[in-house]
C-alpha atoms as a PDB file:
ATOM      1  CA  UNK A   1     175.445 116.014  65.607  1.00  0.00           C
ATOM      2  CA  UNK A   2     172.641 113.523  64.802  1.00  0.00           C
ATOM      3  CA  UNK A   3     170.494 111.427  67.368  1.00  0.00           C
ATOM      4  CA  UNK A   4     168.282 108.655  66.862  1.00  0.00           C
ATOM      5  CA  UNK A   5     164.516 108.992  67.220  1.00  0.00           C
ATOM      6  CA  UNK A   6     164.663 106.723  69.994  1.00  0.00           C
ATOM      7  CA  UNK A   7     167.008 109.007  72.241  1.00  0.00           C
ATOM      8  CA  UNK A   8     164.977 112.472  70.703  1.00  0.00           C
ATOM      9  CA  UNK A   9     162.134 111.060  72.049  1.00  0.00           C
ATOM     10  CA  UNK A  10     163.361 110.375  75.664  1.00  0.00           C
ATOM     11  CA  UNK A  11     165.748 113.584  75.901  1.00  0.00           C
ATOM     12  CA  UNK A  12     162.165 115.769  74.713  1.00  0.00           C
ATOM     13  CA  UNK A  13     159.612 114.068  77.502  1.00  0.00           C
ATOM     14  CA  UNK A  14     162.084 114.517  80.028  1.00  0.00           C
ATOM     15  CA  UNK A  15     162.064 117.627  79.205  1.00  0.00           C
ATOM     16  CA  UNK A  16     158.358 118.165  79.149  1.00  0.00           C
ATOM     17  CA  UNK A  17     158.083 116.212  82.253  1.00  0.00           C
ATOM     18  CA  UNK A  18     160.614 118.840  84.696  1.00  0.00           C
ATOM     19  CA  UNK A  19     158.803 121.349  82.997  1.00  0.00           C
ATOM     20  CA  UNK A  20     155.043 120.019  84.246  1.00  0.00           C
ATOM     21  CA  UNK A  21     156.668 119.193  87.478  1.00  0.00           C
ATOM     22  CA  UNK A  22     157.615 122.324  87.919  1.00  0.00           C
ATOM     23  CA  UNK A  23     154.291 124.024  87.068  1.00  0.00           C
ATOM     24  CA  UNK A  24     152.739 121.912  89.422  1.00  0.00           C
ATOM     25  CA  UNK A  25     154.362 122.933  92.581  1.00  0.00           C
ATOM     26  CA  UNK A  26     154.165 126.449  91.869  1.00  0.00           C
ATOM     27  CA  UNK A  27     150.500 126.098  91.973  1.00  0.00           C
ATOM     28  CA  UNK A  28     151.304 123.919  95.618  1.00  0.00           C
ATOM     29  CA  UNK A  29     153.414 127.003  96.823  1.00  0.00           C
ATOM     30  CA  UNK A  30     150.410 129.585  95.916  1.00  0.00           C
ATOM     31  CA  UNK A  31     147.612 127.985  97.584  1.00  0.00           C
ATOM     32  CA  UNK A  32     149.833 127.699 100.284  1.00  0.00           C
ATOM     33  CA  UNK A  33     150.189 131.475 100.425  1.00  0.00           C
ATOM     34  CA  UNK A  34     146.189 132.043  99.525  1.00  0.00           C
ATOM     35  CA  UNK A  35     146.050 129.507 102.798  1.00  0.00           C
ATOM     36  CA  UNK A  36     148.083 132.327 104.871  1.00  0.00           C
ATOM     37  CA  UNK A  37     146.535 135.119 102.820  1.00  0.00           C
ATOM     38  CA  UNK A  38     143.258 134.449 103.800  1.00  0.00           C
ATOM     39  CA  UNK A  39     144.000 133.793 107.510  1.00  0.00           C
ATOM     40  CA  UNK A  40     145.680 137.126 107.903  1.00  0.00           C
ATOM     41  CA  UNK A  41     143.100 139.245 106.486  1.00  0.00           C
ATOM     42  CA  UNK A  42     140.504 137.280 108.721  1.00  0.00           C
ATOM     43  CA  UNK A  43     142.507 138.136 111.412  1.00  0.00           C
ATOM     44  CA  UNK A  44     142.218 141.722 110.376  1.00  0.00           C
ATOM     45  CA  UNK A  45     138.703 141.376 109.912  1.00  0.00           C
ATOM     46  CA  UNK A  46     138.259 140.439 113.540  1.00  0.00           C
ATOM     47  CA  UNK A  47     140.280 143.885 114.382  1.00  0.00           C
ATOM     48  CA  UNK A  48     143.490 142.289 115.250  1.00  0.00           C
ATOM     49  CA  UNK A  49     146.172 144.639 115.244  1.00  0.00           C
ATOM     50  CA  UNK A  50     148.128 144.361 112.110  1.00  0.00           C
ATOM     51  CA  UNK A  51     151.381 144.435 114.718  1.00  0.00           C
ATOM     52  CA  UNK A  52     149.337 141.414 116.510  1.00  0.00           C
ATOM     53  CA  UNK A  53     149.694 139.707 113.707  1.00  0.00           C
ATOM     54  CA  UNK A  54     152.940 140.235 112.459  1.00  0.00           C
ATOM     55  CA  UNK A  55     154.158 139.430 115.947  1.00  0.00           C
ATOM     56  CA  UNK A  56     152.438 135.911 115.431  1.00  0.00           C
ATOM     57  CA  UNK A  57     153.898 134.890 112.598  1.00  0.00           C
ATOM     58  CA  UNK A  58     157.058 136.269 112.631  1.00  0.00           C
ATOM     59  CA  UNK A  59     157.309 138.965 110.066  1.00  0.00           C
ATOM     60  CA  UNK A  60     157.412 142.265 109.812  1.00  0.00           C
ATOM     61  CA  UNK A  61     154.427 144.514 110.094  1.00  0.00           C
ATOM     62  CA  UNK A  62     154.560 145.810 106.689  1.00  0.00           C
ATOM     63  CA  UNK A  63     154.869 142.357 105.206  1.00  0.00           C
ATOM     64  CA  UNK A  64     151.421 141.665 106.491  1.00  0.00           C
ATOM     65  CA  UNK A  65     150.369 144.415 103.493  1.00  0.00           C
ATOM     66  CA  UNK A  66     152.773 142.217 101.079  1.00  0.00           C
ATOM     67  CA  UNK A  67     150.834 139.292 102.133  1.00  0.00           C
ATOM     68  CA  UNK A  68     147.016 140.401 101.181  1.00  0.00           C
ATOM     69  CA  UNK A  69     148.593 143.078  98.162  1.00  0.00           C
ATOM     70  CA  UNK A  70     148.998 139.473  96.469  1.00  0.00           C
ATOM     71  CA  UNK A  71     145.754 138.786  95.006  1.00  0.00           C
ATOM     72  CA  UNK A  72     143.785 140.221  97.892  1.00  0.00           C
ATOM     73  CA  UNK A  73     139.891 139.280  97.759  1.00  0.00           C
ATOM     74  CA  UNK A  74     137.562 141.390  99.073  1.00  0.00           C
ATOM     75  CA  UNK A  75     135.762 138.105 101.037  1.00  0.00           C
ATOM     76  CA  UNK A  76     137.446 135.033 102.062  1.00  0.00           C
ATOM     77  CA  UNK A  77     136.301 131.535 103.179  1.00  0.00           C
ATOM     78  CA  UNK A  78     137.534 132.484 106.881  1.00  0.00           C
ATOM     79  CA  UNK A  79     136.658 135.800 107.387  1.00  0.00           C
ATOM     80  CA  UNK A  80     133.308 135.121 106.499  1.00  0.00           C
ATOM     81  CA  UNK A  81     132.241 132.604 109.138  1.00  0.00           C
ATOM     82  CA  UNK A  82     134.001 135.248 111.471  1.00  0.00           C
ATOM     83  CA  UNK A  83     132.370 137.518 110.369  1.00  0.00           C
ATOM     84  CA  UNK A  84     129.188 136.015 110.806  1.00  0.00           C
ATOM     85  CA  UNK A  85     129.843 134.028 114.039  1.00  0.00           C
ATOM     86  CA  UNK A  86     131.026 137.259 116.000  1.00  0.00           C
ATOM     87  CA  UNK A  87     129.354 140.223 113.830  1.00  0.00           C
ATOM     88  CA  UNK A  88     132.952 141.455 112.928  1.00  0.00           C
ATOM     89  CA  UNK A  89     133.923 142.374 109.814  1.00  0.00           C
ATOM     90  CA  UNK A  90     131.468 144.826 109.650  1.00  0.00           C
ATOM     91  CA  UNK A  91     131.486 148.813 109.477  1.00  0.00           C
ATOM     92  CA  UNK A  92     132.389 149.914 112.979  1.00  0.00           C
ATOM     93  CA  UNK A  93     134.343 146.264 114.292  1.00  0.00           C
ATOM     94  CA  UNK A  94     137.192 147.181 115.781  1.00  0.00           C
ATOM     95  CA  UNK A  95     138.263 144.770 118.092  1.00  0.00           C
ATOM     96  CA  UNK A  96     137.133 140.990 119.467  1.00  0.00           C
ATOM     97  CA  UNK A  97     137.486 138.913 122.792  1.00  0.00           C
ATOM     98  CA  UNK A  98     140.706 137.458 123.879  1.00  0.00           C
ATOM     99  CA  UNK A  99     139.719 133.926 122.805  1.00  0.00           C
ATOM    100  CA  UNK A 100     139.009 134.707 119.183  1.00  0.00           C
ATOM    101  CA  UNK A 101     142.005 137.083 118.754  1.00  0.00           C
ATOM    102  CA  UNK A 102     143.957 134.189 120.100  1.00  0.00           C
ATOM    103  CA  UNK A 103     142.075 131.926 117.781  1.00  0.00           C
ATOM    104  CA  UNK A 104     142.556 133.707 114.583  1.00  0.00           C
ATOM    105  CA  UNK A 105     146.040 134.523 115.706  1.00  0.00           C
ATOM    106  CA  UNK A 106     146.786 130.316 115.733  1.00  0.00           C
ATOM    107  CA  UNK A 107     145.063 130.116 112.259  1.00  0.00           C
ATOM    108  CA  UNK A 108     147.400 132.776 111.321  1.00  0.00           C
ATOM    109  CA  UNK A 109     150.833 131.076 112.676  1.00  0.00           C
ATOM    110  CA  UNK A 110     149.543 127.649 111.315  1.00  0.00           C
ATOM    111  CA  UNK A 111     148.716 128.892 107.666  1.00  0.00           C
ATOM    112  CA  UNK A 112     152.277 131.298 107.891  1.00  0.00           C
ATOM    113  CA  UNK A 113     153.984 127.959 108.920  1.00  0.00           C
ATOM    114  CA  UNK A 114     152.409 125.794 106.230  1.00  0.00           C
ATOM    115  CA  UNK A 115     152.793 128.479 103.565  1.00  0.00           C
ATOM    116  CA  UNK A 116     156.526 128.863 104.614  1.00  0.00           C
ATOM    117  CA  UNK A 117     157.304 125.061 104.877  1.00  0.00           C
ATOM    118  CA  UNK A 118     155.282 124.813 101.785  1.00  0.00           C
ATOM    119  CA  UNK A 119     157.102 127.355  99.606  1.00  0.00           C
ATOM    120  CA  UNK A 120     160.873 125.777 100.981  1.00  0.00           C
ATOM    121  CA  UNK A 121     160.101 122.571  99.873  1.00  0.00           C
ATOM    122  CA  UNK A 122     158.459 123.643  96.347  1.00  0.00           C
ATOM    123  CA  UNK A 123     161.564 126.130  96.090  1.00  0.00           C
ATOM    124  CA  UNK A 124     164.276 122.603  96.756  1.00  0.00           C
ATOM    125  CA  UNK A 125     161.718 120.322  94.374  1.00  0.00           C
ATOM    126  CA  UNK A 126     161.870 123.003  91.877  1.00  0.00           C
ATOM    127  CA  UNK A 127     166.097 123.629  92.018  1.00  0.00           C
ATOM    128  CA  UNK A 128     165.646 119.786  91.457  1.00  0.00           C
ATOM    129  CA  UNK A 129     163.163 119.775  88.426  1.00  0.00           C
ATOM    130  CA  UNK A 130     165.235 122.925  86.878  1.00  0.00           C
ATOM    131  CA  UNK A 131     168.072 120.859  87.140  1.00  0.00           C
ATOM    132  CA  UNK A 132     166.913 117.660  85.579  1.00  0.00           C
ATOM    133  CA  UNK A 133     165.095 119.917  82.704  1.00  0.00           C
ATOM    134  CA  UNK A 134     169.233 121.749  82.120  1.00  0.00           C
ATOM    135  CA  UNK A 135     170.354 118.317  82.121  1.00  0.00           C
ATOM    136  CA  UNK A 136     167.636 117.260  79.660  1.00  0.00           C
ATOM    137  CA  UNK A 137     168.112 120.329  77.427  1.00  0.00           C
ATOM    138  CA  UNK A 138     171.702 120.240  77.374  1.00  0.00           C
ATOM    139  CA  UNK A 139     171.750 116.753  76.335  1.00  0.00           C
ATOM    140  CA  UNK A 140     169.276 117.261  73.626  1.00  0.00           C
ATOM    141  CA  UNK A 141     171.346 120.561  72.707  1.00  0.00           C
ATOM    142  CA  UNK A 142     174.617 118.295  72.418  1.00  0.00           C
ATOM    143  CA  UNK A 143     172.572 115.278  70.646  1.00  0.00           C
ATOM    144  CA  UNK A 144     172.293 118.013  68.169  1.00  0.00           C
ATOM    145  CA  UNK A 145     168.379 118.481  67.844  1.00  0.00           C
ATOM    146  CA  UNK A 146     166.785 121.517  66.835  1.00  0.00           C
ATOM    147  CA  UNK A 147     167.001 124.248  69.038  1.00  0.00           C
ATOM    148  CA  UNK A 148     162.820 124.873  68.381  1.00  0.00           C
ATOM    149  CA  UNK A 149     161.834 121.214  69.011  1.00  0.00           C
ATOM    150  CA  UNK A 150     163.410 121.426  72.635  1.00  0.00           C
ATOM    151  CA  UNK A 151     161.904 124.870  72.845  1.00  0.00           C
ATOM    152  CA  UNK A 152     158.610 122.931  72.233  1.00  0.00           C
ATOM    153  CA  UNK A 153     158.815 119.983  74.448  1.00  0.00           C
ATOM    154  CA  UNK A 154     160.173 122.378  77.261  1.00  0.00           C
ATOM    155  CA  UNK A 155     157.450 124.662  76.665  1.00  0.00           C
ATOM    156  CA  UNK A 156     159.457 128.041  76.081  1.00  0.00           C
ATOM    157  CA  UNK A 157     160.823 130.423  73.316  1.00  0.00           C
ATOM    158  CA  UNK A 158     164.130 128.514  71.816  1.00  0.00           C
ATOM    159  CA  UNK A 159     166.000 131.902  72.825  1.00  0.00           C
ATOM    160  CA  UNK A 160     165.859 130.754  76.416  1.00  0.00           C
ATOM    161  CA  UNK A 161     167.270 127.422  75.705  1.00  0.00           C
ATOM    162  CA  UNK A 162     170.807 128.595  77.008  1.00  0.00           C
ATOM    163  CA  UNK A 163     168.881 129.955  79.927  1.00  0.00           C
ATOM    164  CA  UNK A 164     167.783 127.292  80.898  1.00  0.00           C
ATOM    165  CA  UNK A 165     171.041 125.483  80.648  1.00  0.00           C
ATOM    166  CA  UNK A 166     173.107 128.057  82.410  1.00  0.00           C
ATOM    167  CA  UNK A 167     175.061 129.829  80.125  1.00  0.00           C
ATOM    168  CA  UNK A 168     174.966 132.790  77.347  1.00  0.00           C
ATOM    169  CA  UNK A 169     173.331 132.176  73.503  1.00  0.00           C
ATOM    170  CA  UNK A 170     175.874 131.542  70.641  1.00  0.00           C
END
């Protein structure tokens, strides 16, 4: 098949454009979860029972270690004015007053909530942008341009062209 330069053109940038858009809210959907992250480990900071915590936001305890295994700092943003506010954090902190555990355990639900309201809607925009990027690939497959120019505008290794389209390479 042959295609005009005209219809190349638009059948590449859209393309290149589901592909960005896609990028884009991954990066949404992780500082979402640094958001959460970093609440959770202030909250252990404080000396919050990991339980506490788990119990707040609605997950199980040992998904609170899931949480700060990804990409866990050894200082955040929140823990630090904790830290500093209250003197826990420190060597020897092991627990806080009622009305900063209840504190940090509100930052906690709010960033869980956010991070999980976050990562559904980046998870629906994305089904969306990997659909409109199969559409464009397929149609640029079937318009008959090279397999590696597609790979290009789309960003990825031609062998993942059918991938990306839903079904197995020739």
């Amino acid at each position: 098949m042959s295609v005009d330069e005209e219809t190349k053109r638009t059948l590449l940038e859209a393309a290149r454009k589901a592909t960005q858009r896609a990028a884009a809210l991954r990066e949404q959907a992780d500082a979402a979860s640094a958001a959460r992250r970093e609440a959770v480990e202030a909250a252990m900071d404080a000396g919050i029972p990991r339980q506490e915590i788990a119990d707040a936001i609605g997950v199980h305890r040992n998904v609170i270690y899931q949480i700060l295994k990804r990409e866990q700092s050894a200082s955040t943003p929140l823990a630090r004015p904790v830290a500093a506010e209250t003197g826990l954090g420190q060597a020897g902190a092991t627990s806080t007053g009622q009305d900063e555990t209840r504190r940090l355990l509100a930052a906690v639900q709010d960033a869980s909530r956010n991070s999980r309201q976050e990562t559904e809607r980046a998870r629906q925009i994305m089904a969306e942008a990997a659909d409109v990027r199969a559409g464009a690939v397929q149609a640029a497959l079937d318009a008959g341009i090279p397999r590696q120019e597609i790979a290009t505008a789309a960003g990825t290794d031609r062998n993942n062209l059918y991938r990306i389209v839903g079904r197995k390479s020739r």
